[in-house]
PDBML (XML) file of the C-alpha atoms, coordinates in Angstrom:
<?xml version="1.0" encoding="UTF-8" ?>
<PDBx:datablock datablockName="MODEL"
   xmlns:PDBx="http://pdbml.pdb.org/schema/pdbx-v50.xsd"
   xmlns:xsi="http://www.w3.org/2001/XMLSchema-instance"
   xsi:schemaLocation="http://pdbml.pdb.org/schema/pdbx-v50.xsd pdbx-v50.xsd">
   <PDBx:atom_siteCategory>
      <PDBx:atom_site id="1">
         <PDBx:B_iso_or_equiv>0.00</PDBx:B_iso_or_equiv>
         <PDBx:Cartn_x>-58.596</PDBx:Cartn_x>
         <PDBx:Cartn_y>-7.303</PDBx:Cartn_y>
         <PDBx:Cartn_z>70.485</PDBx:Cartn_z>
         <PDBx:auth_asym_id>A</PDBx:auth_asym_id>
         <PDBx:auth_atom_id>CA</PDBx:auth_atom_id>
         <PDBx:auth_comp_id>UNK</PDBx:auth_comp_id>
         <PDBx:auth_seq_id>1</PDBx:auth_seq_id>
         <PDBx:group_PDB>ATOM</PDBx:group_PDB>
         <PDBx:label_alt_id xsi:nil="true" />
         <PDBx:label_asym_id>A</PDBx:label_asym_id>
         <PDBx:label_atom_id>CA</PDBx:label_atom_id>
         <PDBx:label_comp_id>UNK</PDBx:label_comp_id>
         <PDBx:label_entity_id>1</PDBx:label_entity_id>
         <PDBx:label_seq_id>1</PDBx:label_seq_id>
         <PDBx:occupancy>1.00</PDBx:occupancy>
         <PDBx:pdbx_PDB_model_num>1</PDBx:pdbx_PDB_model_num>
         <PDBx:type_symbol>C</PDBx:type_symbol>
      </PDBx:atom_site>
      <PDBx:atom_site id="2">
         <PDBx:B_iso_or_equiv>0.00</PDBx:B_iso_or_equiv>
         <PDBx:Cartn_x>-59.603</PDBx:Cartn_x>
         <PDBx:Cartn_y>-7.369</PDBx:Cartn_y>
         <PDBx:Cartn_z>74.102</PDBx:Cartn_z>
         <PDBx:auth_asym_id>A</PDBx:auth_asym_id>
         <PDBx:auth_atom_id>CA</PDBx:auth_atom_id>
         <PDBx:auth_comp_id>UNK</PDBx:auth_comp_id>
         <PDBx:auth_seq_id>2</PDBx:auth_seq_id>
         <PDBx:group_PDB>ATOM</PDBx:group_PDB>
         <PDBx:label_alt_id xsi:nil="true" />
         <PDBx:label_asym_id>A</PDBx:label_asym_id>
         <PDBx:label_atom_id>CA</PDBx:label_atom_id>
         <PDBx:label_comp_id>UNK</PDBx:label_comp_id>
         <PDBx:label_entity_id>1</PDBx:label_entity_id>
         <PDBx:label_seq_id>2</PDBx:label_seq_id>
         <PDBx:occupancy>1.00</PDBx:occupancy>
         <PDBx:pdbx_PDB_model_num>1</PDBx:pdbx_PDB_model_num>
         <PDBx:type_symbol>C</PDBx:type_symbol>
      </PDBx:atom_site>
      <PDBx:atom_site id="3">
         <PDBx:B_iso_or_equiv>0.00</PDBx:B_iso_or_equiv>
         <PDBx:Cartn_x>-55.673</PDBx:Cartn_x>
         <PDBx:Cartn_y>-6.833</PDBx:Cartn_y>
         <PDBx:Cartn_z>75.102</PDBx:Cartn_z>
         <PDBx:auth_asym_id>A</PDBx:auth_asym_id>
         <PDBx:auth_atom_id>CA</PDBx:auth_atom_id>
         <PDBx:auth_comp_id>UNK</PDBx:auth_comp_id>
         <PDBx:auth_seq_id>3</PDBx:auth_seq_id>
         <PDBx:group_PDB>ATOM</PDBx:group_PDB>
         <PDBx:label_alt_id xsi:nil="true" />
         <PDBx:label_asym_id>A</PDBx:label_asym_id>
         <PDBx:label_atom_id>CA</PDBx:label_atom_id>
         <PDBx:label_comp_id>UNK</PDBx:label_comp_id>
         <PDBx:label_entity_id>1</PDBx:label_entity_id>
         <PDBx:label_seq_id>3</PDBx:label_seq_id>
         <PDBx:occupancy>1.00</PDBx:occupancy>
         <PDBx:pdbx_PDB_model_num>1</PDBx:pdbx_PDB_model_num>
         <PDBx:type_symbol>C</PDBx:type_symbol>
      </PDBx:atom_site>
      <PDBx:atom_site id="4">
         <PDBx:B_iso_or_equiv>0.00</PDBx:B_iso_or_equiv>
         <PDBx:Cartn_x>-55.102</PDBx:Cartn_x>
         <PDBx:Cartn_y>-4.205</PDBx:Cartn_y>
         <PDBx:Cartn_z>73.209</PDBx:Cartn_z>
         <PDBx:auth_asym_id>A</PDBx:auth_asym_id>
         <PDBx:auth_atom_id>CA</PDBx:auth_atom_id>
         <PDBx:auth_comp_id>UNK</PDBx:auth_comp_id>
         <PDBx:auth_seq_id>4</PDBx:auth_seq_id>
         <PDBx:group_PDB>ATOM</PDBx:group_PDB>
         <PDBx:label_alt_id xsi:nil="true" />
         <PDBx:label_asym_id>A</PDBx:label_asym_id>
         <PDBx:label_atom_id>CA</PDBx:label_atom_id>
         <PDBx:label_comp_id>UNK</PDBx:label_comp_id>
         <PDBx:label_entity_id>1</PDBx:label_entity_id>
         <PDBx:label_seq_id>4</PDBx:label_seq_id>
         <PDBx:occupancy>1.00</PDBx:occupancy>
         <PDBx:pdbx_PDB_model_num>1</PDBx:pdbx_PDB_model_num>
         <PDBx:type_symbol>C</PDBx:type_symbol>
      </PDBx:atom_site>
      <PDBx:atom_site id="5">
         <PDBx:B_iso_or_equiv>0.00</PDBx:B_iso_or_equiv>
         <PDBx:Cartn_x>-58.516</PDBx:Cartn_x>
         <PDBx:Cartn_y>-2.360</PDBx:Cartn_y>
         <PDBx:Cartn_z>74.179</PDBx:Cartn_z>
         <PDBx:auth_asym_id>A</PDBx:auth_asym_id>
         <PDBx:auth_atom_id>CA</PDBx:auth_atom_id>
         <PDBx:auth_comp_id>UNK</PDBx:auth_comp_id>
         <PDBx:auth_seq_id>5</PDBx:auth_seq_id>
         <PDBx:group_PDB>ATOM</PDBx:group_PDB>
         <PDBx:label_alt_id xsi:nil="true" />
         <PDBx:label_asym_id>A</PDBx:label_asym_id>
         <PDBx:label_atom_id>CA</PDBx:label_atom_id>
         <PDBx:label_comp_id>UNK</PDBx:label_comp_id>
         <PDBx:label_entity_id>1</PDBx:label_entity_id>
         <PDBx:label_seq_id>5</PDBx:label_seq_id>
         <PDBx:occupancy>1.00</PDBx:occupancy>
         <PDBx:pdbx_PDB_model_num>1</PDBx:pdbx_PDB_model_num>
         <PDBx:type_symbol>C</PDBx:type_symbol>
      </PDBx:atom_site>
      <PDBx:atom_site id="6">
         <PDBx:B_iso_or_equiv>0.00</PDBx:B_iso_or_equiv>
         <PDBx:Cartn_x>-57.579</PDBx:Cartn_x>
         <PDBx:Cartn_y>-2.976</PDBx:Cartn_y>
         <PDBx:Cartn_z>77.785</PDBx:Cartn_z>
         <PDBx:auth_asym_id>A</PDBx:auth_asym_id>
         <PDBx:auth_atom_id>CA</PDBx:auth_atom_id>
         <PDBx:auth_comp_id>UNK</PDBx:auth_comp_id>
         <PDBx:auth_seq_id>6</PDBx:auth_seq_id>
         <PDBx:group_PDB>ATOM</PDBx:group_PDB>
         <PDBx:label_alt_id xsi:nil="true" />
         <PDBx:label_asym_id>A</PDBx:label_asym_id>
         <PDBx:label_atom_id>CA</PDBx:label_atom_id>
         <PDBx:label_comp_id>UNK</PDBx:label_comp_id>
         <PDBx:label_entity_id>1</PDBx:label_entity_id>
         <PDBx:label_seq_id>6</PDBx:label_seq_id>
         <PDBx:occupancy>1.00</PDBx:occupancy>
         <PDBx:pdbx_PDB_model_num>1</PDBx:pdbx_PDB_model_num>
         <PDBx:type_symbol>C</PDBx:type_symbol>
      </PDBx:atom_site>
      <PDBx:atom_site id="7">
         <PDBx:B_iso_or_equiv>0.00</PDBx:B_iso_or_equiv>
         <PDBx:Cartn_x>-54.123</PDBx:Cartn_x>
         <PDBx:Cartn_y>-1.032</PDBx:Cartn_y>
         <PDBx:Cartn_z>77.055</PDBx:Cartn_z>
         <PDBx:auth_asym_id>A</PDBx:auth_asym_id>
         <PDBx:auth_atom_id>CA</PDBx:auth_atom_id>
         <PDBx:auth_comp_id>UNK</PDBx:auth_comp_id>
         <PDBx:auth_seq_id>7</PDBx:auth_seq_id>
         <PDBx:group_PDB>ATOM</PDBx:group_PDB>
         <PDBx:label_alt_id xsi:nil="true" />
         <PDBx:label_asym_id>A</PDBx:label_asym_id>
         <PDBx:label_atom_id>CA</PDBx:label_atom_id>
         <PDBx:label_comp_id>UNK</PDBx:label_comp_id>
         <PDBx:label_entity_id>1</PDBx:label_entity_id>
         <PDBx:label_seq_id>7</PDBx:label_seq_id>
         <PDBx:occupancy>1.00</PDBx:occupancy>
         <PDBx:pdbx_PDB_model_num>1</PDBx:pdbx_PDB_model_num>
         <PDBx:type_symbol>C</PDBx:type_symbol>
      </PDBx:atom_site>
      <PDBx:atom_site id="8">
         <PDBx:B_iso_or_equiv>0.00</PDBx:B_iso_or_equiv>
         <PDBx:Cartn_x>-55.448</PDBx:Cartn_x>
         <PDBx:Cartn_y>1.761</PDBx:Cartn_y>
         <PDBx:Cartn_z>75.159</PDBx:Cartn_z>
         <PDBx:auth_asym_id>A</PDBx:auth_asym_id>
         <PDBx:auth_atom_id>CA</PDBx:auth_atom_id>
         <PDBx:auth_comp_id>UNK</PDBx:auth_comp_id>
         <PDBx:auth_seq_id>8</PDBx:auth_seq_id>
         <PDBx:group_PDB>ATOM</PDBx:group_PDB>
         <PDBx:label_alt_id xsi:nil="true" />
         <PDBx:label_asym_id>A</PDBx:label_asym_id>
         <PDBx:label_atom_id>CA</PDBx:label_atom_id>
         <PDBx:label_comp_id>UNK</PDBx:label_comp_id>
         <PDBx:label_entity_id>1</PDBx:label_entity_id>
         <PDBx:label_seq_id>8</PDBx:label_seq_id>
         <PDBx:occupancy>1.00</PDBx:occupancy>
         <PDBx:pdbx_PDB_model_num>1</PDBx:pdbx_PDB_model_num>
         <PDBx:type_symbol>C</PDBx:type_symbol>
      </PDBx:atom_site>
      <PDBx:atom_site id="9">
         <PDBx:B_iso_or_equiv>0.00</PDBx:B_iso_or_equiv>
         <PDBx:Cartn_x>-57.882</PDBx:Cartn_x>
         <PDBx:Cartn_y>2.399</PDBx:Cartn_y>
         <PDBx:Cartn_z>78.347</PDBx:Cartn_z>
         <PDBx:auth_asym_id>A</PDBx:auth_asym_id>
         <PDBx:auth_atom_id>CA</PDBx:auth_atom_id>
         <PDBx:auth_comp_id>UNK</PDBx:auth_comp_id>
         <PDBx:auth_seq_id>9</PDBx:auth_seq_id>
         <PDBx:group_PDB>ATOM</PDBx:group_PDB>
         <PDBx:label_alt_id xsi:nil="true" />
         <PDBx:label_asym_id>A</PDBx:label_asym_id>
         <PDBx:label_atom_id>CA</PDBx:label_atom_id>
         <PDBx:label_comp_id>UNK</PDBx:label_comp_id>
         <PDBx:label_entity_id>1</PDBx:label_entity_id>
         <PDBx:label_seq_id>9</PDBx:label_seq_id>
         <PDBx:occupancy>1.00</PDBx:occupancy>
         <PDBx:pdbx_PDB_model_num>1</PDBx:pdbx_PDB_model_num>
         <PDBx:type_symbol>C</PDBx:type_symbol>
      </PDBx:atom_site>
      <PDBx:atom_site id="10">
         <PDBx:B_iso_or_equiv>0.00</PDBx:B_iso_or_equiv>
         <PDBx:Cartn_x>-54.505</PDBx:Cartn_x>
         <PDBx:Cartn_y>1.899</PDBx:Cartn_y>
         <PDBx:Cartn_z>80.885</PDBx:Cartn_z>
         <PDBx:auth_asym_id>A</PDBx:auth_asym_id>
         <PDBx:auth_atom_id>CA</PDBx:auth_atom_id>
         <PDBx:auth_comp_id>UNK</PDBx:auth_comp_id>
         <PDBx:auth_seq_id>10</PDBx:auth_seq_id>
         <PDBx:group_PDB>ATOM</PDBx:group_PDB>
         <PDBx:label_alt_id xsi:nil="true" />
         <PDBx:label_asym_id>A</PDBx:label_asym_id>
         <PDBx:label_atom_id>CA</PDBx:label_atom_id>
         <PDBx:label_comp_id>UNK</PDBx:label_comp_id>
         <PDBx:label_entity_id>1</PDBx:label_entity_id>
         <PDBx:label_seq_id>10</PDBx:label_seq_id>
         <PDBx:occupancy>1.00</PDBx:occupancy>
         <PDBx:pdbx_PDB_model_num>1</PDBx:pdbx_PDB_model_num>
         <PDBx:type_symbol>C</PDBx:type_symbol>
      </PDBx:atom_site>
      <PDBx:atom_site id="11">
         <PDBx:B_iso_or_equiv>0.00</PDBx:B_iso_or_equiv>
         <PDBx:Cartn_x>-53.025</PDBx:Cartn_x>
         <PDBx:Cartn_y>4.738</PDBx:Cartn_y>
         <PDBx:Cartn_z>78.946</PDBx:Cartn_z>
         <PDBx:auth_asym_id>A</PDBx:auth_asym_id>
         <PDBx:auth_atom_id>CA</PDBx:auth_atom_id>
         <PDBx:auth_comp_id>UNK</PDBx:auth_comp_id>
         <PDBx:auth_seq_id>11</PDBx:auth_seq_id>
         <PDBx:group_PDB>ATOM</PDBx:group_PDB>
         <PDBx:label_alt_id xsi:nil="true" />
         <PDBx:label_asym_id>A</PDBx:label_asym_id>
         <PDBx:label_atom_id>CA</PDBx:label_atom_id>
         <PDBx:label_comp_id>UNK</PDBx:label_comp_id>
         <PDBx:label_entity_id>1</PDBx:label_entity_id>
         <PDBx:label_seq_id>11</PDBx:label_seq_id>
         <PDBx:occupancy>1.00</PDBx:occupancy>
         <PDBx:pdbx_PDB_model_num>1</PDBx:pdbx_PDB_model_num>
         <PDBx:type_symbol>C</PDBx:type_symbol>
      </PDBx:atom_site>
      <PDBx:atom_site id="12">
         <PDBx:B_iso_or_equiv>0.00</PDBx:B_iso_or_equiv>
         <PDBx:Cartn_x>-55.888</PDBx:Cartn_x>
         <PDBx:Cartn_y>7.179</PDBx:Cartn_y>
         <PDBx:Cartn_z>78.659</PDBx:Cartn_z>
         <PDBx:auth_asym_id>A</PDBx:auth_asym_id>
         <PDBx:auth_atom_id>CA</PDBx:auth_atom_id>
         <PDBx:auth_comp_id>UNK</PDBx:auth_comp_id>
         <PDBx:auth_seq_id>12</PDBx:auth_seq_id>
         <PDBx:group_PDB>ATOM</PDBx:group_PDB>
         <PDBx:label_alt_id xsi:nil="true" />
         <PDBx:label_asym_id>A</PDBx:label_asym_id>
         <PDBx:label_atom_id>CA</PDBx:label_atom_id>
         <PDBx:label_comp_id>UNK</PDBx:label_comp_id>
         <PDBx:label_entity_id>1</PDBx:label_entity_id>
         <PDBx:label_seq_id>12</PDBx:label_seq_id>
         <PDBx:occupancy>1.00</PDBx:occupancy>
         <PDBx:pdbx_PDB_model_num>1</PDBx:pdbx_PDB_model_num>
         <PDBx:type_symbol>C</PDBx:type_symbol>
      </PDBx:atom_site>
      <PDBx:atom_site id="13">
         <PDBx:B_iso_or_equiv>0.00</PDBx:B_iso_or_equiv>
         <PDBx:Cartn_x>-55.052</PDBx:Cartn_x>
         <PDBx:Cartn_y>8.814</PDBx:Cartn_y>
         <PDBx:Cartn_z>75.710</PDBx:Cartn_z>
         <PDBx:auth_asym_id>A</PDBx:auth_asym_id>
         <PDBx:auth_atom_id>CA</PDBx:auth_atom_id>
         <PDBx:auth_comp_id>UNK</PDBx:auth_comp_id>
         <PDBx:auth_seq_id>13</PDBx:auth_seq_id>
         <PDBx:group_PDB>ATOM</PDBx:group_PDB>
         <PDBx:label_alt_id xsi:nil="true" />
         <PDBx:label_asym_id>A</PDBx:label_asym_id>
         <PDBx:label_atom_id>CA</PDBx:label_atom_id>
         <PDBx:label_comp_id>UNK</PDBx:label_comp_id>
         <PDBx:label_entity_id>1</PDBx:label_entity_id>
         <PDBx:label_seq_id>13</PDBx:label_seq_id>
         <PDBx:occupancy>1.00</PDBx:occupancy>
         <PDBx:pdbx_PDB_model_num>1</PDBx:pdbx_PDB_model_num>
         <PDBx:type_symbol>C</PDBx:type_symbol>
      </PDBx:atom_site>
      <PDBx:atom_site id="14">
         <PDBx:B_iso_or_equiv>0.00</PDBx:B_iso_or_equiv>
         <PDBx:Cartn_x>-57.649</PDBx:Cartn_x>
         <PDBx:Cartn_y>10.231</PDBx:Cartn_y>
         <PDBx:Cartn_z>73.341</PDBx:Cartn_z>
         <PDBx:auth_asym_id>A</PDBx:auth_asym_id>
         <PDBx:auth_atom_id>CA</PDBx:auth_atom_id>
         <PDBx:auth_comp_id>UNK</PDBx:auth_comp_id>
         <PDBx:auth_seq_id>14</PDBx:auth_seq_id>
         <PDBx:group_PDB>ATOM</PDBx:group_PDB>
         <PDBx:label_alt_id xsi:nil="true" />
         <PDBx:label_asym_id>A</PDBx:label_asym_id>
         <PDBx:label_atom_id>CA</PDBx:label_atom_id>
         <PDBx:label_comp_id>UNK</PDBx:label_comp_id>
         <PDBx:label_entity_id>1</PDBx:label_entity_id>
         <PDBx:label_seq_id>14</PDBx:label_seq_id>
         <PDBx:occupancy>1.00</PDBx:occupancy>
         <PDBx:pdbx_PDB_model_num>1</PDBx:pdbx_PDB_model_num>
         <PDBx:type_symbol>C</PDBx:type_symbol>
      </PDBx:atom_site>
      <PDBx:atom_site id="15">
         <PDBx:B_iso_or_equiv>0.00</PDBx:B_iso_or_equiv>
         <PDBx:Cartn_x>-55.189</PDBx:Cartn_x>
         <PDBx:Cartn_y>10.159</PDBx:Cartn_y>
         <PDBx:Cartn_z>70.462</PDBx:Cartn_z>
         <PDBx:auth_asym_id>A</PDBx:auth_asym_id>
         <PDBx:auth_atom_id>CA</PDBx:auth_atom_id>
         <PDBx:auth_comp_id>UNK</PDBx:auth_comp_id>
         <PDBx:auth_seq_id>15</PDBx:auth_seq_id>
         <PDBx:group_PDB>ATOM</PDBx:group_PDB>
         <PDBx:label_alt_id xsi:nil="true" />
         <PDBx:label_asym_id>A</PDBx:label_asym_id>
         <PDBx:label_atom_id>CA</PDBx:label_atom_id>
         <PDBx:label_comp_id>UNK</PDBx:label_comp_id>
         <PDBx:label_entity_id>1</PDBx:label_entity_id>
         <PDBx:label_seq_id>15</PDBx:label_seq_id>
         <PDBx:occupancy>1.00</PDBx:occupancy>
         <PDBx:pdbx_PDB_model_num>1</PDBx:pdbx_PDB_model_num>
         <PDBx:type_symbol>C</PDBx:type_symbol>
      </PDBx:atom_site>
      <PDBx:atom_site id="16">
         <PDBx:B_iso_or_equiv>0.00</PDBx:B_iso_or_equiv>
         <PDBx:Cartn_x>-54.142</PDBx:Cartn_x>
         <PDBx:Cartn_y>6.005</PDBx:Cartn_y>
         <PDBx:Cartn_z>70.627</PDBx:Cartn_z>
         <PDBx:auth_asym_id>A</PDBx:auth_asym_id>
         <PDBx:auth_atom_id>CA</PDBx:auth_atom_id>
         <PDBx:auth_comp_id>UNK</PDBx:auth_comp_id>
         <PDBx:auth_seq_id>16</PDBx:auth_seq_id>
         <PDBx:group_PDB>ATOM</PDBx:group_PDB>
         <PDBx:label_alt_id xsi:nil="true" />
         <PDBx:label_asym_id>A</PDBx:label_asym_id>
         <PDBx:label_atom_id>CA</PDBx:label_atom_id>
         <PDBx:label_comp_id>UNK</PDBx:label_comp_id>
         <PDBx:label_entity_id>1</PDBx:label_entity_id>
         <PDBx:label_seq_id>16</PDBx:label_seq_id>
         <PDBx:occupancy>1.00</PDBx:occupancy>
         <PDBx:pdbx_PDB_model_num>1</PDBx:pdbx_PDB_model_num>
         <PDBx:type_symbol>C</PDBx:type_symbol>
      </PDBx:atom_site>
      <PDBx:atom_site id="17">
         <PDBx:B_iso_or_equiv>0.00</PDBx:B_iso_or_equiv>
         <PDBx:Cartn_x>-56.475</PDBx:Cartn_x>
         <PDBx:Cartn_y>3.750</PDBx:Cartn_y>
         <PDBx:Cartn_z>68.790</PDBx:Cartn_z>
         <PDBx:auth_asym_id>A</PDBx:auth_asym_id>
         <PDBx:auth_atom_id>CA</PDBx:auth_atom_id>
         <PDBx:auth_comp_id>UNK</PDBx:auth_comp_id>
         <PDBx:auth_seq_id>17</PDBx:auth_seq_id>
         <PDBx:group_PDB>ATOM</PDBx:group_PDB>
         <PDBx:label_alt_id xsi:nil="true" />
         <PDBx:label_asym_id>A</PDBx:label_asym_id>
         <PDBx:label_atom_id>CA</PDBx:label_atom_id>
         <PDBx:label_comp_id>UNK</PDBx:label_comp_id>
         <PDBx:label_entity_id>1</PDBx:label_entity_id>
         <PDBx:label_seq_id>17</PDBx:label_seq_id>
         <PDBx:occupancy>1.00</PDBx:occupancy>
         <PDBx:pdbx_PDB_model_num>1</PDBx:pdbx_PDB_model_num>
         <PDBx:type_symbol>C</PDBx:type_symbol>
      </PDBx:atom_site>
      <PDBx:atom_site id="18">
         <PDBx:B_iso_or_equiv>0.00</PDBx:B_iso_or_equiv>
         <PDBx:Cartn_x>-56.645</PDBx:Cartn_x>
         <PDBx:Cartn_y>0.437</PDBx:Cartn_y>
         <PDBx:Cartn_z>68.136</PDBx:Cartn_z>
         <PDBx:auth_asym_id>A</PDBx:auth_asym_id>
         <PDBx:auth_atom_id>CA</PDBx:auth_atom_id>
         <PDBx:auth_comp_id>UNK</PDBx:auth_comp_id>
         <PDBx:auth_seq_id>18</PDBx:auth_seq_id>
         <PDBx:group_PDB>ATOM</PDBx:group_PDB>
         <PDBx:label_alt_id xsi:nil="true" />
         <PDBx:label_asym_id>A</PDBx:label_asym_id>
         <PDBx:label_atom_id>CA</PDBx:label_atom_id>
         <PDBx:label_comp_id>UNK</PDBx:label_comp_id>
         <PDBx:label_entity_id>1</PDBx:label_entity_id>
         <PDBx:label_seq_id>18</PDBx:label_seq_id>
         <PDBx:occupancy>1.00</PDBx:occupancy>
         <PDBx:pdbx_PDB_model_num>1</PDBx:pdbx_PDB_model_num>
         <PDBx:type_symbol>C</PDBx:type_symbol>
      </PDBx:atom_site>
      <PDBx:atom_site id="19">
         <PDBx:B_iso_or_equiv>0.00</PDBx:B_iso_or_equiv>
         <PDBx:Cartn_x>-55.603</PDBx:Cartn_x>
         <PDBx:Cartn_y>-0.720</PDBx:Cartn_y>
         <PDBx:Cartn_z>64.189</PDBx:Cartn_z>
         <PDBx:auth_asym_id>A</PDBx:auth_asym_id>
         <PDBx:auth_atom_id>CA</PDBx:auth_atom_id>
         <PDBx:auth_comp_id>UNK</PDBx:auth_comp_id>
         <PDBx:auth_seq_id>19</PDBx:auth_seq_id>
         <PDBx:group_PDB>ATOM</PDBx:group_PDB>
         <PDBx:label_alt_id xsi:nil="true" />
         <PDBx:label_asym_id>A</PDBx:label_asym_id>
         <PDBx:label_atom_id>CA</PDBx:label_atom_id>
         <PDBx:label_comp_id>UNK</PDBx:label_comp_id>
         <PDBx:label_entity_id>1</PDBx:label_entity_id>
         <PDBx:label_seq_id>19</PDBx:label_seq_id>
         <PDBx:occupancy>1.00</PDBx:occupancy>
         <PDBx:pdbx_PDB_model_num>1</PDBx:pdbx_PDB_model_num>
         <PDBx:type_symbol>C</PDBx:type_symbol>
      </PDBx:atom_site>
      <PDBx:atom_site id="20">
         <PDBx:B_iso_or_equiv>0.00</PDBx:B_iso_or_equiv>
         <PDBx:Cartn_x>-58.476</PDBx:Cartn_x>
         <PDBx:Cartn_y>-3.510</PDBx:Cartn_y>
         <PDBx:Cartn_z>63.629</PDBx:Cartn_z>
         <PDBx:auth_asym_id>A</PDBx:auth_asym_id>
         <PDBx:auth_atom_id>CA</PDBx:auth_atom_id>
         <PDBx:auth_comp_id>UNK</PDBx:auth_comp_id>
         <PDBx:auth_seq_id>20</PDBx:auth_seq_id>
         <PDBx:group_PDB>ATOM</PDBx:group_PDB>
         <PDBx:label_alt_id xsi:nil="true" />
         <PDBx:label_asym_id>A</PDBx:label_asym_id>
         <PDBx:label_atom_id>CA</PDBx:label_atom_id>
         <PDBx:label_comp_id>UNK</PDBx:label_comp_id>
         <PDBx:label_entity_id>1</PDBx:label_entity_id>
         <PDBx:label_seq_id>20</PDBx:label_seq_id>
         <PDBx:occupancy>1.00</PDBx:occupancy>
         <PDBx:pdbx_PDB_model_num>1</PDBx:pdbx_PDB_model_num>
         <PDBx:type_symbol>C</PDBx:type_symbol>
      </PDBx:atom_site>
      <PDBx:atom_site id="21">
         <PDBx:B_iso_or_equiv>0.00</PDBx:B_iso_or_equiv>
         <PDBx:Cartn_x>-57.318</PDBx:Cartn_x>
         <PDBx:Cartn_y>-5.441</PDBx:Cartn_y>
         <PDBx:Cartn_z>61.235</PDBx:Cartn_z>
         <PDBx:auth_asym_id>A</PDBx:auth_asym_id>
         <PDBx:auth_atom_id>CA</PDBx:auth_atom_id>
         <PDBx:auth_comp_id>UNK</PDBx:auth_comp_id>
         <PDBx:auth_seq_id>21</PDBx:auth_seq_id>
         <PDBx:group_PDB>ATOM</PDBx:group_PDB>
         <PDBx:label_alt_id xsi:nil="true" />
         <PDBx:label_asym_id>A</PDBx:label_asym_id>
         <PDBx:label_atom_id>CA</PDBx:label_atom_id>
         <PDBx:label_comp_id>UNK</PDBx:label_comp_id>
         <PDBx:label_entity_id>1</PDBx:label_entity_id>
         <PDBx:label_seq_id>21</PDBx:label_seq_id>
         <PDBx:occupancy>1.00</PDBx:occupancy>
         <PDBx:pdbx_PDB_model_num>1</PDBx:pdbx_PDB_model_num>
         <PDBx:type_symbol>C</PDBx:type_symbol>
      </PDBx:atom_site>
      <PDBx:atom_site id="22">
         <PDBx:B_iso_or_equiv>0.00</PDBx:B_iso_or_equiv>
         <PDBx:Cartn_x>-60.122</PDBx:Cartn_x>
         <PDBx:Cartn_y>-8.418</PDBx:Cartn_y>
         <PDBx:Cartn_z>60.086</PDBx:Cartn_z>
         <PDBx:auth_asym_id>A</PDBx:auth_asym_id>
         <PDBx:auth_atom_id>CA</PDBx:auth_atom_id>
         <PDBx:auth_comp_id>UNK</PDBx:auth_comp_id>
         <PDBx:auth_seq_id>22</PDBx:auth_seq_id>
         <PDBx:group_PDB>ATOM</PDBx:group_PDB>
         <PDBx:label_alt_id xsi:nil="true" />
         <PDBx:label_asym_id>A</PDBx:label_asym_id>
         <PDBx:label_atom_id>CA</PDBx:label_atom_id>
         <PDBx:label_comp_id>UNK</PDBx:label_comp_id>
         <PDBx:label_entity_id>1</PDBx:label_entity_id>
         <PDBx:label_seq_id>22</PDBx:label_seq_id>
         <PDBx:occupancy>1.00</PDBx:occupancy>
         <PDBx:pdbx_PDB_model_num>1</PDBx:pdbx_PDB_model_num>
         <PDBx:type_symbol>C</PDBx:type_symbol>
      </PDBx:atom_site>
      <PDBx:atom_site id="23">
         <PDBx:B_iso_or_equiv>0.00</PDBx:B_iso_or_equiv>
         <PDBx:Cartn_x>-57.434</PDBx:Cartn_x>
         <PDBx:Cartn_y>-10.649</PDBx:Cartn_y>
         <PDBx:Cartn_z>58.825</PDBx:Cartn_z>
         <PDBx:auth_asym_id>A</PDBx:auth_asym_id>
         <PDBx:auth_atom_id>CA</PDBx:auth_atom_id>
         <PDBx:auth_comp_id>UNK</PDBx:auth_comp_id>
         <PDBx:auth_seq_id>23</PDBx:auth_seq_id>
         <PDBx:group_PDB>ATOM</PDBx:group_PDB>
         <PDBx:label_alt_id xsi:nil="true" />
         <PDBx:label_asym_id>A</PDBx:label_asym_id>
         <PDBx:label_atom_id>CA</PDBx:label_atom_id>
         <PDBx:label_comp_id>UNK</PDBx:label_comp_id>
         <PDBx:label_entity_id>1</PDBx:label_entity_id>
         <PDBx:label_seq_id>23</PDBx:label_seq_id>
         <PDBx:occupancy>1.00</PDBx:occupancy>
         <PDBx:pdbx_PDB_model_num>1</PDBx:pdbx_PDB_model_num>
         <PDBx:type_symbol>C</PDBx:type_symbol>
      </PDBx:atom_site>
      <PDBx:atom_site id="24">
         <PDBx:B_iso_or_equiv>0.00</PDBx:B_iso_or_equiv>
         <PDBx:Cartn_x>-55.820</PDBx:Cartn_x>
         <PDBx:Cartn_y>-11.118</PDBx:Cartn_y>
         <PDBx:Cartn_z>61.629</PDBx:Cartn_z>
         <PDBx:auth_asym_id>A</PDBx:auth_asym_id>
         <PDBx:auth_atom_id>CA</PDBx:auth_atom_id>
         <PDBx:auth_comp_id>UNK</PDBx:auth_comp_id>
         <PDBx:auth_seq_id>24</PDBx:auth_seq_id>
         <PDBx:group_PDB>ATOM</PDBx:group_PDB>
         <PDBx:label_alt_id xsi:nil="true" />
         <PDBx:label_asym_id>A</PDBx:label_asym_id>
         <PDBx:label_atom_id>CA</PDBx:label_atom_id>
         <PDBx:label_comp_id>UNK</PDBx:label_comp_id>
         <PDBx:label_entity_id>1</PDBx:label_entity_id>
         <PDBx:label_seq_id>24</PDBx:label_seq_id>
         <PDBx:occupancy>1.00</PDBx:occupancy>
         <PDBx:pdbx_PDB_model_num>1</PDBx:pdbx_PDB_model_num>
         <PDBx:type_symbol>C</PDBx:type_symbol>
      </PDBx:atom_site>
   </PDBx:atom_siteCategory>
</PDBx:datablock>
């Protein structure tokens, strides 16, 4: 979770998310 957090903050966009998915 942290990772992908950390790359939707490098890219700065208000429109990419992250997908958190409990299963995985």
């Amino acid at each position: 979770q942290a990772e992908a957090h950390a790359l939707v903050q490098e890219v700065g966009a208000s429109n990419l998310k992250v997908q958190l998915d409990l299963y995985h």
